[in-house]
Protein backbone atom coordinates (compact mmCIF):
# COMPACT_ATOMS: atom_id res chain seq x y z
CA UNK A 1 65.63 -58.52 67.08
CA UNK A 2 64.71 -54.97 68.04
CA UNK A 3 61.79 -53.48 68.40
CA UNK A 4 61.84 -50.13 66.41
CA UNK A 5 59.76 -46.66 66.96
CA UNK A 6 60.12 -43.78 64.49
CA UNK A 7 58.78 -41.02 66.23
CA UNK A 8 57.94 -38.45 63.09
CA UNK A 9 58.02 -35.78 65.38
CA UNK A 10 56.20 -33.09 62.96
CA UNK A 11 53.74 -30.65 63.47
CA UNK A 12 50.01 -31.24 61.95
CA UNK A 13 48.36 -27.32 61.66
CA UNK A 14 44.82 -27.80 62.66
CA UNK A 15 42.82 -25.89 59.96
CA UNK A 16 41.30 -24.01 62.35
CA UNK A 17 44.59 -22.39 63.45
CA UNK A 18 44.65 -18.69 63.64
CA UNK A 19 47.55 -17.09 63.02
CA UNK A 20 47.93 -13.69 65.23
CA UNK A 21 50.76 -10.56 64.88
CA UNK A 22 51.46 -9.32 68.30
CA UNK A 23 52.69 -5.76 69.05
CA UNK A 24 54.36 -5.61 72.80
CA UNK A 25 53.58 -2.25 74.01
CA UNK A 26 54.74 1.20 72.73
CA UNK A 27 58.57 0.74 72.01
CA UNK A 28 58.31 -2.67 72.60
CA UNK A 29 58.45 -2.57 76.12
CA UNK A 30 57.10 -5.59 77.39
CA UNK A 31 58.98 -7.92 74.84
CA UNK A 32 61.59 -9.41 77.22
CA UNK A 33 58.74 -9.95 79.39
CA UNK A 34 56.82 -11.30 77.19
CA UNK A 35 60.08 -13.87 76.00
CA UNK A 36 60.85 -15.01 79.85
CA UNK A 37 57.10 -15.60 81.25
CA UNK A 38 55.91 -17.26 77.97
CA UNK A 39 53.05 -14.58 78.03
CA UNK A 40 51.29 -12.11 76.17
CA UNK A 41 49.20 -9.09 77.53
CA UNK A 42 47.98 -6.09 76.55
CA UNK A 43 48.96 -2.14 78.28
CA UNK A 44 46.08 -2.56 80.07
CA UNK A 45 46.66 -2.42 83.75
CA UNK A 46 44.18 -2.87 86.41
CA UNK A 47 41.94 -4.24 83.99
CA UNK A 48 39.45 -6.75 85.14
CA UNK A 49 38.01 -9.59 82.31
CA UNK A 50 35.20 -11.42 84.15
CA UNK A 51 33.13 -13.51 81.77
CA UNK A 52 30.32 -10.70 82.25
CA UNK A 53 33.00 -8.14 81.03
CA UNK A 54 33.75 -9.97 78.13
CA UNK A 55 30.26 -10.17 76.88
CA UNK A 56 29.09 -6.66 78.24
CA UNK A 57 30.35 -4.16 75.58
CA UNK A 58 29.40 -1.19 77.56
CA UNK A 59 30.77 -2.81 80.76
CA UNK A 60 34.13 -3.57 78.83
CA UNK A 61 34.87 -0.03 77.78
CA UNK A 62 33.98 0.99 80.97
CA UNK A 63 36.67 -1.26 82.40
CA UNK A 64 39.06 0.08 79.73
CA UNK A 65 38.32 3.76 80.76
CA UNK A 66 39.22 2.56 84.01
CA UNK A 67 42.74 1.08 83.34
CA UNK A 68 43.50 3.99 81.25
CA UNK A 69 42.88 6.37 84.33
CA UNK A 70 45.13 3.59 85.94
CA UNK A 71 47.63 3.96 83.34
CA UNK A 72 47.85 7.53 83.01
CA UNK A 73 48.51 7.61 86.85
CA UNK A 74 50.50 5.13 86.92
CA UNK A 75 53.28 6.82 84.11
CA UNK A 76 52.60 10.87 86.04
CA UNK A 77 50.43 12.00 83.20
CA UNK A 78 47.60 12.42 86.02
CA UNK A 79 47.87 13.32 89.90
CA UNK A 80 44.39 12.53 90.21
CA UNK A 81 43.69 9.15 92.15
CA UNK A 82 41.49 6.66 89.76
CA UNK A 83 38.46 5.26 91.01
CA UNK A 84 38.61 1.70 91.25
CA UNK A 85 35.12 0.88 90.06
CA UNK A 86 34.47 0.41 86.52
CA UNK A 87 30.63 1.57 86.52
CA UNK A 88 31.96 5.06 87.26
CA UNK A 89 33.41 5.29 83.77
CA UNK A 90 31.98 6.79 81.06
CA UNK A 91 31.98 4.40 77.74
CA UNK A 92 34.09 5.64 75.33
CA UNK A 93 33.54 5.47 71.69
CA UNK A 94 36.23 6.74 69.98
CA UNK A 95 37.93 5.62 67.08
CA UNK A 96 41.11 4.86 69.60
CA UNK A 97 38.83 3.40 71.85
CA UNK A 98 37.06 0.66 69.89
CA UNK A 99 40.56 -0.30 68.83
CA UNK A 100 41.47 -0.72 72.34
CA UNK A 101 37.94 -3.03 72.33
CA UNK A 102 38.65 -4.73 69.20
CA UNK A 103 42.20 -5.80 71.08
CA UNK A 104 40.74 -7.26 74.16
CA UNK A 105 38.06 -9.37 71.97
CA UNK A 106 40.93 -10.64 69.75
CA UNK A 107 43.27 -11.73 72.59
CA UNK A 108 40.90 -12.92 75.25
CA UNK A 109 37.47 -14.15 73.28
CA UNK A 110 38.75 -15.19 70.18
CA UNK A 111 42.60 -16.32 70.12
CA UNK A 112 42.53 -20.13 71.52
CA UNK A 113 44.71 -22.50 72.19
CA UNK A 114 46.82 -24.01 69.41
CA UNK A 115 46.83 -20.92 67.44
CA UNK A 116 50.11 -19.27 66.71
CA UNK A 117 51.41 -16.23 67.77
CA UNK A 118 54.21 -14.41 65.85
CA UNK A 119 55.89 -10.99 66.89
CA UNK A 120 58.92 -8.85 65.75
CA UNK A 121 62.23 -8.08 67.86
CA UNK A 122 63.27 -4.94 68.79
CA UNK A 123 65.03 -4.31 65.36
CA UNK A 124 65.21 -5.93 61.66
CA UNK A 125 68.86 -7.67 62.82
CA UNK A 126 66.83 -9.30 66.59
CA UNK A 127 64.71 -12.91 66.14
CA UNK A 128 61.37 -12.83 65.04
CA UNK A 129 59.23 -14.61 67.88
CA UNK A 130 56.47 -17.48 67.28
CA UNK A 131 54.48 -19.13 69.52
CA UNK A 132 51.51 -21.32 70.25
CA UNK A 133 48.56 -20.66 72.96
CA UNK A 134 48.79 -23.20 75.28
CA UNK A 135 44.99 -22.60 77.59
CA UNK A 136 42.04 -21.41 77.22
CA UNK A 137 41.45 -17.80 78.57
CA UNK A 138 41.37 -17.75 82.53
CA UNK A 139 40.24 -14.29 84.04
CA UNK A 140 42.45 -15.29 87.33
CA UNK A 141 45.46 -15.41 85.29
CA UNK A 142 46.89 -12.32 85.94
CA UNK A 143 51.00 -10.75 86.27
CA UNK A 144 52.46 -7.38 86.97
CA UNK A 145 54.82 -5.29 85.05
CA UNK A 146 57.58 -3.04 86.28
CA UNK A 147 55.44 0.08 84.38
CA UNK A 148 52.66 -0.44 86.12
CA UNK A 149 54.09 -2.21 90.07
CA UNK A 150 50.89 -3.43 91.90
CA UNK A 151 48.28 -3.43 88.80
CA UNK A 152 46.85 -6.86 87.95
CA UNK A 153 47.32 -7.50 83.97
CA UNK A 154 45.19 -10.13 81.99
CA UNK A 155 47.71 -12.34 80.10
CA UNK A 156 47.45 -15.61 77.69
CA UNK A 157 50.13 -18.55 77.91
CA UNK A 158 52.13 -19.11 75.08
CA UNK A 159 54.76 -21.95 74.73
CA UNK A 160 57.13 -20.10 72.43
CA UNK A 161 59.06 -22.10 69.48
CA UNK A 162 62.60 -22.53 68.83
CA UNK A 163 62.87 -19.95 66.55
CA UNK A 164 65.90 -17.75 65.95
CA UNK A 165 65.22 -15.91 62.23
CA UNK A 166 66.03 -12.12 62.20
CA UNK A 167 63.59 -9.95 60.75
CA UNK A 168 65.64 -8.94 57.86
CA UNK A 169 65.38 -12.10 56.59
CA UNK A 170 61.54 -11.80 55.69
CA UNK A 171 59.87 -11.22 52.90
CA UNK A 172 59.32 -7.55 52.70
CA UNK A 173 55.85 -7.64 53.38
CA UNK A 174 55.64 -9.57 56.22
CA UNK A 175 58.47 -8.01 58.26
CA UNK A 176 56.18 -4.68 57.48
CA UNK A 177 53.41 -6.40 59.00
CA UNK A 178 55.38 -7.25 61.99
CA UNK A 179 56.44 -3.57 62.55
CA UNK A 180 53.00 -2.48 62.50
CA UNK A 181 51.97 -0.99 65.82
CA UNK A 182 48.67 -2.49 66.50
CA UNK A 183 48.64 -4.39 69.13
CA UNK A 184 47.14 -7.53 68.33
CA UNK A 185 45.82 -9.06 64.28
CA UNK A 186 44.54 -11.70 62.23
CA UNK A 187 47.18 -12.04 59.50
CA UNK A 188 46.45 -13.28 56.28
CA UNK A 189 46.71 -17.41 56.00
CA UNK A 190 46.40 -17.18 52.26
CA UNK A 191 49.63 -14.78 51.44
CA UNK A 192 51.87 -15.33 54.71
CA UNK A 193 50.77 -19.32 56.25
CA UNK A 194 53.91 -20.92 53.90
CA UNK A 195 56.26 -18.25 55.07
CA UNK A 196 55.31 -18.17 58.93
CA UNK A 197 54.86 -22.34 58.66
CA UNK A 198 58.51 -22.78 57.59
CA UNK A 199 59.58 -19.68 60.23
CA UNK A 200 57.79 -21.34 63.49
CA UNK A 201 57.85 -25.06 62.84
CA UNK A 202 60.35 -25.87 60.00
CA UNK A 203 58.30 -29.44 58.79
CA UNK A 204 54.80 -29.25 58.77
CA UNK A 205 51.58 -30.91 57.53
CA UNK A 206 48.48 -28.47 56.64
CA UNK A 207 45.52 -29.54 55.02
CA UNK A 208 46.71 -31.62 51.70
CA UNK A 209 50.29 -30.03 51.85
CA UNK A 210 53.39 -30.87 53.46
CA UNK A 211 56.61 -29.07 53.77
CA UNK A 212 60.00 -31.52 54.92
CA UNK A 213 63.75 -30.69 55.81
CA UNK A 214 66.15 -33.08 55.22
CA UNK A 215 69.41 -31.45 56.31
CA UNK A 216 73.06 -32.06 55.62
CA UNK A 217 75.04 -29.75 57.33
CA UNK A 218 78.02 -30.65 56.73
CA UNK A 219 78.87 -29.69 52.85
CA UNK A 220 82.15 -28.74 51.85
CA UNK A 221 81.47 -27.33 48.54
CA UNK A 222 82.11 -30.56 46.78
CA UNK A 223 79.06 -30.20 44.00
CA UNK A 224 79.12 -34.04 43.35
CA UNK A 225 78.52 -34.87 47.39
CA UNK A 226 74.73 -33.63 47.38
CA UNK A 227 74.26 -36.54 44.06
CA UNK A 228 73.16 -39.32 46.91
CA UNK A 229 71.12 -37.31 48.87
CA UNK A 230 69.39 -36.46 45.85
CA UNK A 231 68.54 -40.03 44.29
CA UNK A 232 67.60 -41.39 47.49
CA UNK A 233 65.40 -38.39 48.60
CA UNK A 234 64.63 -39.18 44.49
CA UNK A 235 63.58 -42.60 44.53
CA UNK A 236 61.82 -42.98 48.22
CA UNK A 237 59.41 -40.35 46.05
CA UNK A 238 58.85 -42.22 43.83
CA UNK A 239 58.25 -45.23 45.42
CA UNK A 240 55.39 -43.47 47.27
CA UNK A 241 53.80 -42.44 43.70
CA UNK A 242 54.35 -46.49 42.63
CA UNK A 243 52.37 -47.57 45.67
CA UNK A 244 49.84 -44.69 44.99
CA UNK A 245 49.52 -45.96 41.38
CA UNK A 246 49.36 -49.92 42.73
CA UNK A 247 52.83 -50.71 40.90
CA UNK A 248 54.90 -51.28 43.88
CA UNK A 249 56.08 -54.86 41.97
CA UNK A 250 57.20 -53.22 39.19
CA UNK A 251 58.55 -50.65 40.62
CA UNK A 252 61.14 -52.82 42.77
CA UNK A 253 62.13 -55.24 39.96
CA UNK A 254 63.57 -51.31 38.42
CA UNK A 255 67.12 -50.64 38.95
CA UNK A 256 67.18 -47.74 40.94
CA UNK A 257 67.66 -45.21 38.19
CA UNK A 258 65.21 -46.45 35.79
CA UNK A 259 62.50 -46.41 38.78
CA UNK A 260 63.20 -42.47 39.83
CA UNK A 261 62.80 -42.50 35.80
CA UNK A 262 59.61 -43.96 35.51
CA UNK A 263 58.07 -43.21 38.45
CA UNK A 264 59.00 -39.80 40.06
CA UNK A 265 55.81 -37.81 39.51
CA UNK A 266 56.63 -33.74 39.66
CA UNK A 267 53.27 -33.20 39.18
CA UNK A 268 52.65 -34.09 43.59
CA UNK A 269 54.77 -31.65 44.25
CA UNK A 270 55.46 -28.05 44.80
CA UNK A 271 58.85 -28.14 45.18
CA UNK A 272 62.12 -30.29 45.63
CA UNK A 273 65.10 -27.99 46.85
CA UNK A 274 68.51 -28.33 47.10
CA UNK A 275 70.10 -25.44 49.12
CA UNK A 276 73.79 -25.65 49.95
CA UNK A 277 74.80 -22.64 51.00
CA UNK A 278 74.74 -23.08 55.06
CA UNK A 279 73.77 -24.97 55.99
CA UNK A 280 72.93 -27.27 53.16
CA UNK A 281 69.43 -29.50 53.07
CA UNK A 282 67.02 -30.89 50.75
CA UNK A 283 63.57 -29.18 51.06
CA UNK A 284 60.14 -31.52 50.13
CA UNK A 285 57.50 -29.54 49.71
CA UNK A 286 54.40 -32.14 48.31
CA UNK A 287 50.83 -31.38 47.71
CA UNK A 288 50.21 -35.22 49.45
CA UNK A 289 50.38 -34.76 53.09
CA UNK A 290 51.92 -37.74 54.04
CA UNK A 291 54.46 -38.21 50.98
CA UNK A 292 57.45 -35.76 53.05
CA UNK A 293 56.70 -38.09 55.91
CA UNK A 294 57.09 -41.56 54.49
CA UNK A 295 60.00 -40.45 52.92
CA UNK A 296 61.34 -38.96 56.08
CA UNK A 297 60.89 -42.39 57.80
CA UNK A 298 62.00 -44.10 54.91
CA UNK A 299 65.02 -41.92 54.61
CA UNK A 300 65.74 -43.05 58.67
CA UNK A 301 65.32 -47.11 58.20
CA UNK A 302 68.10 -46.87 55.53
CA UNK A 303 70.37 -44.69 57.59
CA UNK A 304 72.25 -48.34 58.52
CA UNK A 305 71.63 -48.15 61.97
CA UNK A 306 68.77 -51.29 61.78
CA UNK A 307 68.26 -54.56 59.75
CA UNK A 308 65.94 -54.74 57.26
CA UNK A 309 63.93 -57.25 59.36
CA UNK A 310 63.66 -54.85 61.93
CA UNK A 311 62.92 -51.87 59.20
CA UNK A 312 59.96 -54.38 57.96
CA UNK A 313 58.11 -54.43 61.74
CA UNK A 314 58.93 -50.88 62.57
CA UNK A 315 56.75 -48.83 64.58
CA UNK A 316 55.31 -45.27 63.55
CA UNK A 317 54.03 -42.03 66.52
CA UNK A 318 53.86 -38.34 65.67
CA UNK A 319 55.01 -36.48 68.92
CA UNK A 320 55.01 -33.31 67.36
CA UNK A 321 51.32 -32.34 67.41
CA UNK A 322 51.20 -30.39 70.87
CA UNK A 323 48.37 -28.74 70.19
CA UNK A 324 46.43 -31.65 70.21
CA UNK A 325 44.87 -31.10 67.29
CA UNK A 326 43.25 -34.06 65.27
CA UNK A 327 45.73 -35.07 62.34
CA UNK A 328 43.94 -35.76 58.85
CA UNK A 329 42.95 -38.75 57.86
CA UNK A 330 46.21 -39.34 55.33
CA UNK A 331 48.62 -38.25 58.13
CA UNK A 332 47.36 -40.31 61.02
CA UNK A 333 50.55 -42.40 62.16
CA UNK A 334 48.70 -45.85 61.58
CA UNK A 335 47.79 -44.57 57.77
CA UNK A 336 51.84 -43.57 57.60
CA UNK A 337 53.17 -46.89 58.86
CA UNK A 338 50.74 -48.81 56.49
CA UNK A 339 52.16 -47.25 53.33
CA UNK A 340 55.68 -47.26 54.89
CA UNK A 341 55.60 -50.96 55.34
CA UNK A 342 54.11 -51.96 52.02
CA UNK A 343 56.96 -50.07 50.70
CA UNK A 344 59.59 -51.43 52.59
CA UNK A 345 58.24 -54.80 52.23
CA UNK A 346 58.31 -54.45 48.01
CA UNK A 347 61.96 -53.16 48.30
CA UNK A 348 63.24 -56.91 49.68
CA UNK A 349 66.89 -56.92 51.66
CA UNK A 350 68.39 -56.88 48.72
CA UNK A 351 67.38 -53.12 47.93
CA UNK A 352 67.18 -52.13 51.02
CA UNK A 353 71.28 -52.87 51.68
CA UNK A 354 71.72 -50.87 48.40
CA UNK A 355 69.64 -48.09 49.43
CA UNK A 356 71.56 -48.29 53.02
CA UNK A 357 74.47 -47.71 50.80
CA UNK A 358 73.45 -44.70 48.85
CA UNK A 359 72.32 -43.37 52.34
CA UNK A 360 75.51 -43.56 54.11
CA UNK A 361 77.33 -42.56 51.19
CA UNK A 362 75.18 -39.14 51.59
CA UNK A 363 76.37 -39.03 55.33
CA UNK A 364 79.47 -39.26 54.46
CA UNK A 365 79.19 -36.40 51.46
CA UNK A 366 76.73 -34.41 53.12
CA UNK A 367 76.09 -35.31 56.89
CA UNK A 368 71.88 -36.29 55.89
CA UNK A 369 69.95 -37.38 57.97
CA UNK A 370 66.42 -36.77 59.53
CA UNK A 371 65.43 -35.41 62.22
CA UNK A 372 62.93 -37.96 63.42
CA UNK A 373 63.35 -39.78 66.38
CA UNK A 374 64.55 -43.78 66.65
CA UNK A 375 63.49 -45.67 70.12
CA UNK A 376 64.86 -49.02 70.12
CA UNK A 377 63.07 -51.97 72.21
CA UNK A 378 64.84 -54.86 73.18
């Protein structure tokens, strides 16, 4: 017998995530660099960000005052050479200029690693962009530009997502926000975190809520093909509310109709979609962190690709938290493959072989399936 890994493979958001709109230069100059060195800067060339900068304010806009001299040289606005020592500068206080400030504390003091970046293409009909900080700030990390050949420029890794959603496809205020011209802000968690969530990482735990994709790509307009999909997604639910509720015996002495009946609570979740235009999936979206997930695995182990003997000793790892963040205490992986396997254990082989069933009869209808990851240990 096998030894079997489900790798969940889903992002945890660390409440402490910040989620920042980033604008790359005037006409968007500096987004294809941005894209191919997984960086972010500000027009700010020649600009140095020592520690003693950083906390200086009067030193900083000096320094800025400097690399706009740079600039202004640098494009032929100005024939006069800049000084190359900040404590020359005057310090600026200007409306414009404590802007410029307000930038440079944002990217380099306050943005850290594991928050996510998001910024617009070049048009509404170009990706939107999202993307994580990957290190702390490091004043040696510096990169040039083909504005500005020869000028040192501050940047901040980012590991950019796999994301490939046009603008025009946002809600109305949020592709606004992402047109606005400011280089670098906080955006709102409470009106925009589901939106940008489902745009950067698709499934995702935050806090108490989690948000899960179960696709099925291949729908051919048959209406009665998405009815497995459905009452498995269905009953895996409720099975999670029967072991919440300590009825798990009860539960799995129920044929499988009269269980979904008795025991699917709506009342955990937000939301249970079913969107078939293209591609088709089934969207979870549960005020219990860890219910999408158990499902998700639960949804795998009855795919018919293992035994229900090796479905009862599975393994359970989350490889999806990059950020390193710590998970909550209901999604830990240990806390998941404790409820999974008192689950699995109530449904006995007899269940599980008709729940197999039901599942490959929604591959078949719908191509379902999951996409966590299976390792298999001889």
């Amino acid at each position: 017998m096998a030894e079997i890994t489900f790798d969940l493979a889903t992002k945890i958001i660390p409440k402490d995530q910040v989620i920042w709109a980033v604008f790359p230069g005037k006409s968007r100059r500096f987004l294809d660099q941005f894209v191919e060195q997984d960086a972010i800067f500000l027009d700010s060339p020649g600009i140095e960000l020592r520690p003693q900068v950083l906390l200086d304010d009067d030193l900083l806009r000096k320094h800025l005052a400097m690399s706009e001299a740079i600039a202004e040289y640098r494009l032929g606005s100005s024939t006069s050479l800049p000084s190359r020592d900040a404590t020359t500068y005057p310090v600026k206080r200007g409306a414009s200029f404590n802007a410029a400030v307000g930038n440079v504390r944002n990217m380099f003091a306050k943005m850290k690693p594991g928050d996510l970046v998001i910024m617009g293409g070049k048009s509404i009909y170009q990706p939107v962009f999202a993307g994580e900080i990957v290190t702390p700030f490091d004043a040696a990390s510096v990169l040039q530009t083909a504005a500005y050949p020869g000028e040192k420029i501050p940047y901040r890794s980012v590991r950019w997502l796999p994301v490939r959603t046009d603008r025009r496809f946002l809600s109305e205020r949020l592709s606004h926000l992402l047109s606005n011209r400011k280089a670098v802000i906080t955006v709102d968690r409470t009106e925009f975190a589901d939106e940008i969530f489902k745009l950067a990482y698709g499934d995702y735990v935050f806090g108490e809520n989690s948000r899960y994709i179960f696709p099925g790509p291949r729908y051919n307009n048959i209406a009665t093909s998405t009815v497995p999909g459905i009452e498995l997604i269905s009953y895996l639910m409720a099975a999670v509310n029967a072991r919440t509720v300590g009825e798990l015996g009860a539960f799995s002495e129920m044929e499988i109709r009269s269980a979904i009946s008795n025991y699917f609570e709506q009342d955990v979740l937000y939301s249970f979609e079913i969107d078939f235009a293209s591609p088709g999936e089934y969207i979870v979206h549960a005020r219990k962190a860890a219910l999408a997930l158990v499902v998700a695995v639960l949804v795998s182990a009855t795919s018919g690709d293992i035994s229900y003997a090796e479905a009862q000793t599975a393994k359970i790892v989350n490889s999806g938290d990059h950020a390193n963040s710590p998970a909550t205490a209901a999604c830990n992986p240990i806390k998941i493959e404790e409820e999974y396997r008192e689950i699995m254990d109530s449904l006995g082989a007899s269940r599980f072989n008709s729940l197999c069933s039901i599942n490959q009869d929604a591959q078949q209808g719908v191509g379902l399936h999951v996409p966590i990851k299976v390792k298999r240990t001889p």
